[in-house]
Protein backbone atom coordinates (compact mmCIF):
# COMPACT_ATOMS: atom_id res chain seq x y z
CA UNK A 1 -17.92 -20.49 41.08
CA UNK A 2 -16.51 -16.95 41.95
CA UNK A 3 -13.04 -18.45 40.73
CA UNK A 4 -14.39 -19.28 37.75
CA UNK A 5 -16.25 -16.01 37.26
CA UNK A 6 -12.41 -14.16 38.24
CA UNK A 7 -11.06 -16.79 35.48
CA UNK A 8 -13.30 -15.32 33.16
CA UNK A 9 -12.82 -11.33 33.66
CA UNK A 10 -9.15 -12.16 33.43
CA UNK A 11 -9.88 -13.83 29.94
CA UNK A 12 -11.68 -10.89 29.12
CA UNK A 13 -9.54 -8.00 29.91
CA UNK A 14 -6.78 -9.82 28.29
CA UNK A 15 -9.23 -9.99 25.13
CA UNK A 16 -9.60 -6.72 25.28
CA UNK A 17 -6.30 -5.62 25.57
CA UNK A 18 -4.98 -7.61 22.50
CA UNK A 19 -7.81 -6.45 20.74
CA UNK A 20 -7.25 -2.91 20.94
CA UNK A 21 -3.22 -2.95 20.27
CA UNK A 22 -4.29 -5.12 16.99
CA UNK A 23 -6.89 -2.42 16.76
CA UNK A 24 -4.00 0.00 16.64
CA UNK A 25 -1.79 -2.42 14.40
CA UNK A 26 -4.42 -2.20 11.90
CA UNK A 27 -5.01 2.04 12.11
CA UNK A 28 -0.86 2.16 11.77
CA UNK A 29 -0.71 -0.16 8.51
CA UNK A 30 -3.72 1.51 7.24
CA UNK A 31 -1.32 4.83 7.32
CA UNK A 32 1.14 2.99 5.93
CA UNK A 33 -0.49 1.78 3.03
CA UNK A 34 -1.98 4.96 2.23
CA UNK A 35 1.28 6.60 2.27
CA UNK A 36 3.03 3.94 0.08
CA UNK A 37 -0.25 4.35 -2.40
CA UNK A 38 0.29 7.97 -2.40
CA UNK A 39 4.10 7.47 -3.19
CA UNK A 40 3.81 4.63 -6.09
CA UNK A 41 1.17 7.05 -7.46
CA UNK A 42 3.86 9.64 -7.82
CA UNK A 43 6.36 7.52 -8.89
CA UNK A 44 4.15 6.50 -11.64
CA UNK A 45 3.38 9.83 -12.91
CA UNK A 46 6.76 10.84 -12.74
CA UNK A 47 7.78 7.40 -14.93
CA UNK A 48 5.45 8.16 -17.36
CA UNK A 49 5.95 11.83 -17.91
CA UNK A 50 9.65 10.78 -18.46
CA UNK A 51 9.21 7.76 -20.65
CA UNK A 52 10.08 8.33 -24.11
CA UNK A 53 8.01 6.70 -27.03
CA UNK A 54 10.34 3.76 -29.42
CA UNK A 55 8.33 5.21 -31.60
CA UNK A 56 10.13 8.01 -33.82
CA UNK A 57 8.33 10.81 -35.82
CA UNK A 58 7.69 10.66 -39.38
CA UNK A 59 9.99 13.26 -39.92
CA UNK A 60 13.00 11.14 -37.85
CA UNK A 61 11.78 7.98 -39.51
CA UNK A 62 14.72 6.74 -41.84
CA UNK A 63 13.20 5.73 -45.36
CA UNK A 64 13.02 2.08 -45.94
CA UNK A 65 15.98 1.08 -48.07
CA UNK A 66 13.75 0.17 -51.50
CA UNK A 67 13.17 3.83 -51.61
């Protein structure tokens, strides 16, 4: 019985070990994620302010060729 009970705070510790470094795996990729959010936001505002329309202006527009 007092083996088994040993068996089991082993088990336990050991639970609680792995679950505090995933713990910590999770808090790191959370960062991570958060940081690549932050930089595809920027990236997008930067594409967009430098993305020119196909569309030209009237006033570039060539006149259909019936005219």
């Amino acid at each position: 019985m007092n083996q088994q009970l040993e068996l089991l705070e082993t088990k336990v510790a050991f639970q609680e070990m792995t679950i505090e470094e995933l713990n910590q795996m999770v808090i790191n990729l959370q960062a991570d994620i958060s940081k690549l959010k932050e930089q595809l936001m920027l990236l997008s505002q930067k594409l967009q302010a430098t993305q020119t329309s196909n569309i030209a202006n009237l006033s570039e527009e060539t006149p259909p060729p019936h005219y």
